[in-house]
C-alpha atoms as a PDB file:
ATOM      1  CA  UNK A   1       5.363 -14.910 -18.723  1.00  0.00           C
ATOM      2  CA  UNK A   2       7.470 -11.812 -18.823  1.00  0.00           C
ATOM      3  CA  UNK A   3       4.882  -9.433 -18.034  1.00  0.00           C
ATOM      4  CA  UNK A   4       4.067 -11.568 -14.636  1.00  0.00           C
ATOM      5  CA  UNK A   5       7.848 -12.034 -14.340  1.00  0.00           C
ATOM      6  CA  UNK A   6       7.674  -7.968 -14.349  1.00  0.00           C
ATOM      7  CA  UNK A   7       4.759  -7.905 -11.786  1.00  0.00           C
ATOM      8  CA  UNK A   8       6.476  -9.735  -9.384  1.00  0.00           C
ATOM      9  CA  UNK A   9       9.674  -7.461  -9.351  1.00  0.00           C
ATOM     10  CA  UNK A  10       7.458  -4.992  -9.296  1.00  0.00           C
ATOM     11  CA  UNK A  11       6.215  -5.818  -6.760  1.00  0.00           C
ATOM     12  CA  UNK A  12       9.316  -6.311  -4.644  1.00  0.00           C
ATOM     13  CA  UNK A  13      10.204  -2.455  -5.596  1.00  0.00           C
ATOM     14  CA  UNK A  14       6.944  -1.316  -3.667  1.00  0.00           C
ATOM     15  CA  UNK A  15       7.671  -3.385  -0.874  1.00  0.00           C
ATOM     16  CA  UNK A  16      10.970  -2.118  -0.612  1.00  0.00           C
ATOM     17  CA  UNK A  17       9.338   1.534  -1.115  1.00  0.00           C
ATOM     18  CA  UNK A  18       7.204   0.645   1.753  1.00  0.00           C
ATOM     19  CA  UNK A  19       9.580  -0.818   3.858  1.00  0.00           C
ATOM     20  CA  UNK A  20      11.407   2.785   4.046  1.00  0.00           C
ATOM     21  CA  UNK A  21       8.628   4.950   4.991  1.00  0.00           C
ATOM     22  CA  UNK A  22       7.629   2.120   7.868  1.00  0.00           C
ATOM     23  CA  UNK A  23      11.460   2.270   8.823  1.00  0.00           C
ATOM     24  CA  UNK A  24      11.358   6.633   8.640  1.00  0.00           C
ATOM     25  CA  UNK A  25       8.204   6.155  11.238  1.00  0.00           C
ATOM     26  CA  UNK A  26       7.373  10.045   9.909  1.00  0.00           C
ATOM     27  CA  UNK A  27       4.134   8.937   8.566  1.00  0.00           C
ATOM     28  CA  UNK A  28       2.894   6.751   5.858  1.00  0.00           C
ATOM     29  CA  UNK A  29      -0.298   6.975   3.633  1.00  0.00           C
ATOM     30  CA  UNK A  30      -4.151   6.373   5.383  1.00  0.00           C
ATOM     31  CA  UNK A  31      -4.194   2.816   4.241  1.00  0.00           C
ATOM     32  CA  UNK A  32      -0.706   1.918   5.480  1.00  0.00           C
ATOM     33  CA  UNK A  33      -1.890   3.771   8.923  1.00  0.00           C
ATOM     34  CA  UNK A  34      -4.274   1.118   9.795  1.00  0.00           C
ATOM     35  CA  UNK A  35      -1.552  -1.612  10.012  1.00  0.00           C
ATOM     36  CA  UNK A  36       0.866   0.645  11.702  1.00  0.00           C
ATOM     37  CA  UNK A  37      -1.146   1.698  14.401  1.00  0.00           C
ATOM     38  CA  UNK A  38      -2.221  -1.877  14.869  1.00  0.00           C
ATOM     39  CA  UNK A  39       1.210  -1.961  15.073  1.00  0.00           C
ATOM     40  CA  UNK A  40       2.037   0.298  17.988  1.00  0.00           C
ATOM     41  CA  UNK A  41      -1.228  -0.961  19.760  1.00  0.00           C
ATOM     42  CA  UNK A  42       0.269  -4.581  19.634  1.00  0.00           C
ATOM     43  CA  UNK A  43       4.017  -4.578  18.928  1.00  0.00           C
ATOM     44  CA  UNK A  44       3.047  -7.490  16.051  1.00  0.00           C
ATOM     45  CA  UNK A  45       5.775  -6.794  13.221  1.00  0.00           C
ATOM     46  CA  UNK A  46       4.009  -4.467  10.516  1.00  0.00           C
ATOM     47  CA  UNK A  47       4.632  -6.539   7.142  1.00  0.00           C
ATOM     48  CA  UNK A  48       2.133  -9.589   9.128  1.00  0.00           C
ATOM     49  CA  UNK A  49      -0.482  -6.777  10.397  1.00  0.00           C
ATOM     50  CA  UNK A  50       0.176  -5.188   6.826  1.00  0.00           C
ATOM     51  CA  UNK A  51      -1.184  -9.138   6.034  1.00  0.00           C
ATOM     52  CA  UNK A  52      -3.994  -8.993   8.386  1.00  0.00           C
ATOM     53  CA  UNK A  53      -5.665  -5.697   6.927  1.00  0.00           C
ATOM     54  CA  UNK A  54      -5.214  -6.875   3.085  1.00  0.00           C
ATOM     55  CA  UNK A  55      -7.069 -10.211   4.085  1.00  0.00           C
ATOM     56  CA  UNK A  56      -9.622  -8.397   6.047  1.00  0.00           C
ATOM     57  CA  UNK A  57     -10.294  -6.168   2.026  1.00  0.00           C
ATOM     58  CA  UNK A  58     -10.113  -9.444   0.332  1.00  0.00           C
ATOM     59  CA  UNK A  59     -12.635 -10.458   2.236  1.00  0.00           C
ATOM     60  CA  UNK A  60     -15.163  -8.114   2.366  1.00  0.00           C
ATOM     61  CA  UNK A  61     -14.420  -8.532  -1.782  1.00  0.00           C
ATOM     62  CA  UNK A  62     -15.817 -12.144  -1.406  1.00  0.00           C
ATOM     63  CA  UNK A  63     -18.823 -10.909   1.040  1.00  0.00           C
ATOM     64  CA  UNK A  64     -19.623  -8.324  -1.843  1.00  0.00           C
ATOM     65  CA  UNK A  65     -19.145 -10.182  -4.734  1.00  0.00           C
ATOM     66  CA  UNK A  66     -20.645 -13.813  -3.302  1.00  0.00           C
ATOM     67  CA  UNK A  67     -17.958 -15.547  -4.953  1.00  0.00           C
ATOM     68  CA  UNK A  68     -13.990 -16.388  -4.446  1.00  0.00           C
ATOM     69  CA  UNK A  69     -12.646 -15.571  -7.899  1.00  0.00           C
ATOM     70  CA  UNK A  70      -9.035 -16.313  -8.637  1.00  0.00           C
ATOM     71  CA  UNK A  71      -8.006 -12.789  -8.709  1.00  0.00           C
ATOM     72  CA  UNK A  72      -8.977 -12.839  -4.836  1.00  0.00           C
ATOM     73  CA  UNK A  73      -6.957 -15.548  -4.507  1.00  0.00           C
ATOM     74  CA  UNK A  74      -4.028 -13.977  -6.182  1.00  0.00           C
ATOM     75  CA  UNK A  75      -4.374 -10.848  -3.885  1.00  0.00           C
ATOM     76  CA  UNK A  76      -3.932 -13.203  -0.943  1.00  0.00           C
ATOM     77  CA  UNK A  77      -0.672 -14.404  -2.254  1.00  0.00           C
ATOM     78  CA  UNK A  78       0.367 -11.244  -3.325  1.00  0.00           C
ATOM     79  CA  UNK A  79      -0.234  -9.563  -0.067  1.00  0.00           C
ATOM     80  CA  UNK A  80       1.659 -12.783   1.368  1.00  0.00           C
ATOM     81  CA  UNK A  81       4.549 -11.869  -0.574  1.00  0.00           C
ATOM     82  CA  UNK A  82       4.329  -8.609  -0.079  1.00  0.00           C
ATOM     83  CA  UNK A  83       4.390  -8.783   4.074  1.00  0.00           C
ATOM     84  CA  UNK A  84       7.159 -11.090   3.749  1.00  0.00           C
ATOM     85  CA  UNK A  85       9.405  -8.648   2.112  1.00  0.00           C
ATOM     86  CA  UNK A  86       8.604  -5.839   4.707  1.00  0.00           C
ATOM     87  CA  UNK A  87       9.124  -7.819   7.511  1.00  0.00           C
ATOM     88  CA  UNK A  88      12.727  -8.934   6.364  1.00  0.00           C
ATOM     89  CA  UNK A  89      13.723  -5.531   5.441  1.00  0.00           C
ATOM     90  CA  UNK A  90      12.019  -3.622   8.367  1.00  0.00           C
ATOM     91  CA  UNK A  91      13.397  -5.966  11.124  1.00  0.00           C
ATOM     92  CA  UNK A  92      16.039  -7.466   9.458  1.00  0.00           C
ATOM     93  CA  UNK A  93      17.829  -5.539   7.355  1.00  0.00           C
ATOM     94  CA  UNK A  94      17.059  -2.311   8.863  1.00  0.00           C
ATOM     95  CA  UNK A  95      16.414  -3.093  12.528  1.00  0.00           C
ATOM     96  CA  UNK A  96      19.518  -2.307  14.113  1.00  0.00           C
ATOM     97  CA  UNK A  97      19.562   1.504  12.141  1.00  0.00           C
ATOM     98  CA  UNK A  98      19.234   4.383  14.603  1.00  0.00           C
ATOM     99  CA  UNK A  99      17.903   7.295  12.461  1.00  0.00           C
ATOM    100  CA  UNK A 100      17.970  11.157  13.111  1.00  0.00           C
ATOM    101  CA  UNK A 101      14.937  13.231  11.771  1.00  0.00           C
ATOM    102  CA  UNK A 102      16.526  14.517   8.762  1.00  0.00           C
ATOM    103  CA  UNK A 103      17.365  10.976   7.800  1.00  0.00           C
ATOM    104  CA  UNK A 104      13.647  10.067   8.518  1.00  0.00           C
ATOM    105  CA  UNK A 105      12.568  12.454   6.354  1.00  0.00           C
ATOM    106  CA  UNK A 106      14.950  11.597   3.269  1.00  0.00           C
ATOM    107  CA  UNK A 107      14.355   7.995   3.451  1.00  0.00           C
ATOM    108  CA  UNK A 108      10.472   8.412   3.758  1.00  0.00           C
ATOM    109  CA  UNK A 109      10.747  10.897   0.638  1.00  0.00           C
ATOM    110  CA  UNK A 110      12.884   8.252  -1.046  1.00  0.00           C
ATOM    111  CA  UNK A 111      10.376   5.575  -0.213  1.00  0.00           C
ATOM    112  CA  UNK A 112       7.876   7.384  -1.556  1.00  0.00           C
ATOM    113  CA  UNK A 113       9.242   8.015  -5.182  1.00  0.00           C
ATOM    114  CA  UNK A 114      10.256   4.368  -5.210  1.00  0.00           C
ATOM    115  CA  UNK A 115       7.062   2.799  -4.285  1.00  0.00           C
ATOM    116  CA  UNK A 116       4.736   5.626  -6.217  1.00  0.00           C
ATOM    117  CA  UNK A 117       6.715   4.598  -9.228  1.00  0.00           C
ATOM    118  CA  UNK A 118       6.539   0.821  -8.264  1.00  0.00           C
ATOM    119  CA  UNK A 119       2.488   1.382  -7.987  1.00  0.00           C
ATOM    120  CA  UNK A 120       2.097   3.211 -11.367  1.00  0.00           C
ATOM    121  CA  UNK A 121       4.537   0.365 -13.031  1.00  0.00           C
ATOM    122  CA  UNK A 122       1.849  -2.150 -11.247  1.00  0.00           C
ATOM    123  CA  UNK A 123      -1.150  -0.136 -13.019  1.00  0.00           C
ATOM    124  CA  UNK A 124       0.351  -0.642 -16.026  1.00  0.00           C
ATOM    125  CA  UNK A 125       0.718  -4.279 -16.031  1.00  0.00           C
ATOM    126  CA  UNK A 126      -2.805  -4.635 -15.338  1.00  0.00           C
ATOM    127  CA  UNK A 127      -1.944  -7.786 -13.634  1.00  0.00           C
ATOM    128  CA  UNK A 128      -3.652  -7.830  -9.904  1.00  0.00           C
ATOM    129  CA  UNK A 129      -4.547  -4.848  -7.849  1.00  0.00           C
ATOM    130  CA  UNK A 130      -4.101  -4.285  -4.107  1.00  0.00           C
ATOM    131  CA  UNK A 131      -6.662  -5.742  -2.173  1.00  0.00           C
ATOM    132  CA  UNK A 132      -7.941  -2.098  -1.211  1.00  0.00           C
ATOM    133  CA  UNK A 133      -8.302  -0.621  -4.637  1.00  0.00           C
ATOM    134  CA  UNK A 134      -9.727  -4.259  -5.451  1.00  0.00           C
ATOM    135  CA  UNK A 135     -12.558  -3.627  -2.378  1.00  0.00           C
ATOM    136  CA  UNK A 136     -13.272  -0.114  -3.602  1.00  0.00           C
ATOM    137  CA  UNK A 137     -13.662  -1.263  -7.154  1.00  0.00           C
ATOM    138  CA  UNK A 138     -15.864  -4.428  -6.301  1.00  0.00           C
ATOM    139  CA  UNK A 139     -17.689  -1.705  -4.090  1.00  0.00           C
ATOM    140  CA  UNK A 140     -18.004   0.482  -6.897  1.00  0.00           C
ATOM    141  CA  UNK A 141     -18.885  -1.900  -8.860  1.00  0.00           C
ATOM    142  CA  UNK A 142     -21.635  -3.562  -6.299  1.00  0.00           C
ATOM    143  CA  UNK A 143     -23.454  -0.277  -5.262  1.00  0.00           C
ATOM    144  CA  UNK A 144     -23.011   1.639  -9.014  1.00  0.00           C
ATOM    145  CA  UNK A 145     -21.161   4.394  -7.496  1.00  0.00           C
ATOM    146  CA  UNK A 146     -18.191   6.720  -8.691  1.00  0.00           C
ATOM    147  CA  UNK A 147     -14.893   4.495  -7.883  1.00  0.00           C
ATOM    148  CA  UNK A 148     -12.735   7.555  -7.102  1.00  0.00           C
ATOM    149  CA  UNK A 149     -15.426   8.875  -4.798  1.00  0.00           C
ATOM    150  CA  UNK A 150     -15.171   5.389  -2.641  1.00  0.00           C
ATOM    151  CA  UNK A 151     -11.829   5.431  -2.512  1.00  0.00           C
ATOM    152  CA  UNK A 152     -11.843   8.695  -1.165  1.00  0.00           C
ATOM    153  CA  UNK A 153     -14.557   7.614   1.713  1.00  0.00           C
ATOM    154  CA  UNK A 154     -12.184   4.567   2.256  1.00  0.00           C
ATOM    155  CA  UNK A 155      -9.419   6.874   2.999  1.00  0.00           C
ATOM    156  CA  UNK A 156     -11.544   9.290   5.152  1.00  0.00           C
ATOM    157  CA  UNK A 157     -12.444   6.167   7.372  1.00  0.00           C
ATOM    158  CA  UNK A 158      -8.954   4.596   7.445  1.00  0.00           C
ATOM    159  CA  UNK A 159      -7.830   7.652   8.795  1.00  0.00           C
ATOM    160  CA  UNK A 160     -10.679   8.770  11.315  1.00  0.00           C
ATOM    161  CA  UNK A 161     -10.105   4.990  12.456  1.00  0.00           C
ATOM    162  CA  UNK A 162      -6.043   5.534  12.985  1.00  0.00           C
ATOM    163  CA  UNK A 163      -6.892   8.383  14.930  1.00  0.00           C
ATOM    164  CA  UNK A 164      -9.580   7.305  17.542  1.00  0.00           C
ATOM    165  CA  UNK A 165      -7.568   4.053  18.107  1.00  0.00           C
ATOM    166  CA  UNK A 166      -4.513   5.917  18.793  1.00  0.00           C
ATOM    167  CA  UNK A 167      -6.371   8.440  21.040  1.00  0.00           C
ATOM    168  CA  UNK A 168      -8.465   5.535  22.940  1.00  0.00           C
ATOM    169  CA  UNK A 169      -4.813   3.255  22.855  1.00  0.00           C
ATOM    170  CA  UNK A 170      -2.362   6.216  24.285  1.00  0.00           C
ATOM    171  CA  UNK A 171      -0.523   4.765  21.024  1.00  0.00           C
ATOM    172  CA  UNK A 172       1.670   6.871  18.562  1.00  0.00           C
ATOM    173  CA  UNK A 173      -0.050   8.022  15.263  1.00  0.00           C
ATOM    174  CA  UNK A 174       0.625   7.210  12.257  1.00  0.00           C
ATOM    175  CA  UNK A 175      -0.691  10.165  10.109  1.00  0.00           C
ATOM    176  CA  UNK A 176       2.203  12.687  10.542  1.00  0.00           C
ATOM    177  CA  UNK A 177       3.873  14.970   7.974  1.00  0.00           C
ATOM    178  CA  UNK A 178       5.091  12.003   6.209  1.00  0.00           C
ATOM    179  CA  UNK A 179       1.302  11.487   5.388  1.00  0.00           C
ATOM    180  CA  UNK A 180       1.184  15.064   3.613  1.00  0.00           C
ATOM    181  CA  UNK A 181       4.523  14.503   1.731  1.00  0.00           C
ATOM    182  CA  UNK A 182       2.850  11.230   0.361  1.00  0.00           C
ATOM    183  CA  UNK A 183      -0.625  13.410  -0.209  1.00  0.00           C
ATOM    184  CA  UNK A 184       1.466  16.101  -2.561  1.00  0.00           C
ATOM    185  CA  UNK A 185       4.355  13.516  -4.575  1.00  0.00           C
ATOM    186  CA  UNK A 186       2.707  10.176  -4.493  1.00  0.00           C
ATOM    187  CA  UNK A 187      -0.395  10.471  -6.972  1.00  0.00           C
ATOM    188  CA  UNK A 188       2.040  12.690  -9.689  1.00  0.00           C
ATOM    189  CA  UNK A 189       4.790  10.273  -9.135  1.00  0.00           C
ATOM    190  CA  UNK A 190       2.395   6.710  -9.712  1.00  0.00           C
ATOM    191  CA  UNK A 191       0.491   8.838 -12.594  1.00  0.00           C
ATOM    192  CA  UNK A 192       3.972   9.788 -14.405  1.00  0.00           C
ATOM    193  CA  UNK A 193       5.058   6.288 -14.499  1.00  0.00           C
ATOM    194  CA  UNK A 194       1.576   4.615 -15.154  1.00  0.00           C
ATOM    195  CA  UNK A 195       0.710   6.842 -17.940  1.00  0.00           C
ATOM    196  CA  UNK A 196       4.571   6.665 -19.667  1.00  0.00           C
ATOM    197  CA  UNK A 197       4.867   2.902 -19.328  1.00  0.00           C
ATOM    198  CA  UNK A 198       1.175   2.788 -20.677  1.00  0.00           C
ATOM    199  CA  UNK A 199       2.199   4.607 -23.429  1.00  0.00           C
ATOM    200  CA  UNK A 200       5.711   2.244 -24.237  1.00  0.00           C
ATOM    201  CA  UNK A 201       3.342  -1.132 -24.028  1.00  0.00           C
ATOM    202  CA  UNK A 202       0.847   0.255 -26.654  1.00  0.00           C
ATOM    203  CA  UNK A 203       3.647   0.996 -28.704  1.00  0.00           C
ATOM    204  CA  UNK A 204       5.476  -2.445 -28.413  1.00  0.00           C
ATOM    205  CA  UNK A 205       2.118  -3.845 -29.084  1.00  0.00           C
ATOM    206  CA  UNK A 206       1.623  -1.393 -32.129  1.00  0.00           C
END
């Protein structure tokens, strides 16, 4: 019960995370693009199009895998959750803030750290996954190829995607520089935390 009363505040951290790069508008990773150009195509608040593109993974999970397992299921309600939170802090919370650039940029970098360490804690746990690195390992999985490798071509699609809809929408984009700060601190960040917290549970379990 603890470690899923963990997860959930977990959780909460990387939504929070999230929430500040969204709010910065510098930039946010390739997967997070999707849902924010969606965003600036349709003016629908980013946490329920954030929502929308996590069902749209769980699903093609279930086309994959021919089956609803409960893990899908928990995805669902952890995206759910997950939207929720953004939307309240992005609109909410933080709607009213005017920000200048160099404010942009310290609360995407701040966003960052937060949610890569948020992300590693949620390796850790072991307790769901996101519903994209659940598609890419169910894809993986499916087709018996490299899992690192898929998630790379996911990325590499998300992001030629984000950039034809913004050119065919006259939209903004959503792969700025924030996108390369996230590229160079996000991976060492989630890996540092992952691999130390990793390292504590064997230990307690020892």
């Amino acid at each position: 019960m603890k470690k899923y009363c963990l997860f959930i505040l977990t959780l909460m951290v990387v939504s929070i995370g999230d929430s500040l790069c969204f709010k910065a508008n510098i930039g946010v990773s390739p997967y997070e693009a999707l849902a924010l150009t969606f965003n600036y195509m349709s003016h629908i608040k980013i946490g329920t199009l954030t929502l929308f593109v996590n069902a749209c993974m769980i699903l093609f999970q279930v086309i994959l895998s021919k089956q609803l397992k409960v893990k899908y299921v928990l995805q669902f309600f952890m995206s759910l959750f997950f939207g929720m939170i953004v939307n309240t802090i992005v609109y909410q919370l933080l709607g009213g803030i005017t920000l200048h650039y160099y404010q942009s940029l310290i609360m995407e970098i701040i966003g960052l750290c937060i949610s890569a360490s948020g992300c590693g804690l949620l390796v850790a746990l072991n307790v769901c996954v996101f519903p994209c690195e659940g598609f890419a390992l169910t894809f993986s999985n499916t087709f018996k190829v490299d899992f690192q490798k898929t998630r790379q071509v996911i990325d590499i699609i998300l992001v030629i995607s984000c950039i034809s809809l913004s050119l065919i929408f006259q939209c903004g984009f959503a792969l700025r520089e924030g996108t390369i700060i996230a590229a160079c601190i996000f991976s060492p960040i989630m890996g540092f935390v992952q691999r130390s917290v990793t390292k504590r549970l064997s230990l307690q379990k020892g």
